[in-house]
Protein backbone atom coordinates (compact mmCIF):
# COMPACT_ATOMS: atom_id res chain seq x y z
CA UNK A 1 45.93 51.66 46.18
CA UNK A 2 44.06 48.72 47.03
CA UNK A 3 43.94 49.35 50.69
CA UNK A 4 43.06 52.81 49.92
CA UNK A 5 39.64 51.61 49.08
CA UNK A 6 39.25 49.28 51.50
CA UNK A 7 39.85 51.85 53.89
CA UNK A 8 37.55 54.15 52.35
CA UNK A 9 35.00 51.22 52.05
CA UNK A 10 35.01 50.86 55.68
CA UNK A 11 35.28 55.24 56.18
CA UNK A 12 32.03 55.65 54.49
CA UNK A 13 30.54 52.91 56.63
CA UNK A 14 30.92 54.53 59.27
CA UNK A 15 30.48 58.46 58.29
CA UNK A 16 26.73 56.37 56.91
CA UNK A 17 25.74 54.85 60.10
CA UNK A 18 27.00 58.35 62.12
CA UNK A 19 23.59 60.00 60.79
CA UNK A 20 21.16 57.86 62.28
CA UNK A 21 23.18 57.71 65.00
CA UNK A 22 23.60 61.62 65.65
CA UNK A 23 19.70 61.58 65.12
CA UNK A 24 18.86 59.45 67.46
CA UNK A 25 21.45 61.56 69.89
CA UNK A 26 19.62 64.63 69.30
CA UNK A 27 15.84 64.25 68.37
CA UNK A 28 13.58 61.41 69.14
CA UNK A 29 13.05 60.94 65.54
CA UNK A 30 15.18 57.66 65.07
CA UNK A 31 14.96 54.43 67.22
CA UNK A 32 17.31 51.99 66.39
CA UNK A 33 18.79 49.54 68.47
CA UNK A 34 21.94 47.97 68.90
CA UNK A 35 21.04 45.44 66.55
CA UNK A 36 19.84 47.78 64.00
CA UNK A 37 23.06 49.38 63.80
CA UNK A 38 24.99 45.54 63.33
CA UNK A 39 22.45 44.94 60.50
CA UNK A 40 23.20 48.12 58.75
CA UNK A 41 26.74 47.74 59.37
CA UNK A 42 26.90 43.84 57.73
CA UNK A 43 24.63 45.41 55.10
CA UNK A 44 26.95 48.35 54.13
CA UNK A 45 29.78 46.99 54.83
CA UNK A 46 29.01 43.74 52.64
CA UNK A 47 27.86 45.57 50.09
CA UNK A 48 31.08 47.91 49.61
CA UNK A 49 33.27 45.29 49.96
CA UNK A 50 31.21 43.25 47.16
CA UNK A 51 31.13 46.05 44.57
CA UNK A 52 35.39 46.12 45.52
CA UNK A 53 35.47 42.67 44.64
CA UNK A 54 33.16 43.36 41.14
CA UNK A 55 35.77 46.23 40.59
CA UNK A 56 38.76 43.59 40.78
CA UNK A 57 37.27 40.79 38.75
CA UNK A 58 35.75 42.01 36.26
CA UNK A 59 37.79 44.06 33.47
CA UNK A 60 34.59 45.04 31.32
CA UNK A 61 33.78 48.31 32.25
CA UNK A 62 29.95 47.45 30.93
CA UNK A 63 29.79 44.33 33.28
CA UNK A 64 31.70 45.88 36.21
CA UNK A 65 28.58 49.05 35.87
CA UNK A 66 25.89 45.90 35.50
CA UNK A 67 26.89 43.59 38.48
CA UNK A 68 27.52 47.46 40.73
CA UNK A 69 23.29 47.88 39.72
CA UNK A 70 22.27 45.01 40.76
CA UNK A 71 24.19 44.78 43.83
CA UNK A 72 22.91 48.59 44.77
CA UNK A 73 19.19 47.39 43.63
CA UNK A 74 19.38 44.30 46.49
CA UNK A 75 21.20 46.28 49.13
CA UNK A 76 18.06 49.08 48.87
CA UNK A 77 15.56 46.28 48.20
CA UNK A 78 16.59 44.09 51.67
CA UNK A 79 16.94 48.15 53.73
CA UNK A 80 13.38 48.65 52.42
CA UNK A 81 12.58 45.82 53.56
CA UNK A 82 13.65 45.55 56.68
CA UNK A 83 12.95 49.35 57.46
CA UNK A 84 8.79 49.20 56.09
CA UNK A 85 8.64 45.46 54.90
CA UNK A 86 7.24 46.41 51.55
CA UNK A 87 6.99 42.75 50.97
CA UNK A 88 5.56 41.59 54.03
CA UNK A 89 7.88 38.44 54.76
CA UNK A 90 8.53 37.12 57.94
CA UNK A 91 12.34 38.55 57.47
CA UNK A 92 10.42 42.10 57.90
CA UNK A 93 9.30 40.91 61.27
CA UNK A 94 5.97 41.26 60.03
């Protein structure tokens, strides 16, 4: 079962990075570069392999939901920041 997630962890990854990927194929829409796509990658990828590790360790259904929030909240909090830099830091590029 375990590895069952992990290979859906990494599935989903991938089906998630296909999109901009496909867009940038097809319309001129979406310009990432190589780099863009490791970032994303590290980014998903860490963050669905933390929330497995949450799932493991904790038993209390309450904490497991709490720890998955605040692990979604930074994961959307560093891609909006790195996509528009709504903080302005130098990790932006701004």
């Amino acid at each position: 079962m375990k590895n069952k997630r992990l290979k859906g962890i990494v599935l989903a990854v991938v089906l998630l990075l296909l999109i901009p990927f496909t867009a940038m194929q097809f319309t001129n829409e979406v310009n990432w570069t190589a780099f863009d796509f490791v970032v994303a990658g590290i980014l998903l990828l860490g963050t669905g392999l933390l929330v497995e590790l949450v799932m493991r360790k904790l038993t209390n259904k309450n904490y497991q939901i709490a720890a998955i929030a605040v692990l979604l909240a930074v994961l959307f909090l560093v891609w909006a920041e790195l996509a528009v830099g709504i903080f302005g830091s130098p990790f932006a590029g701004s």
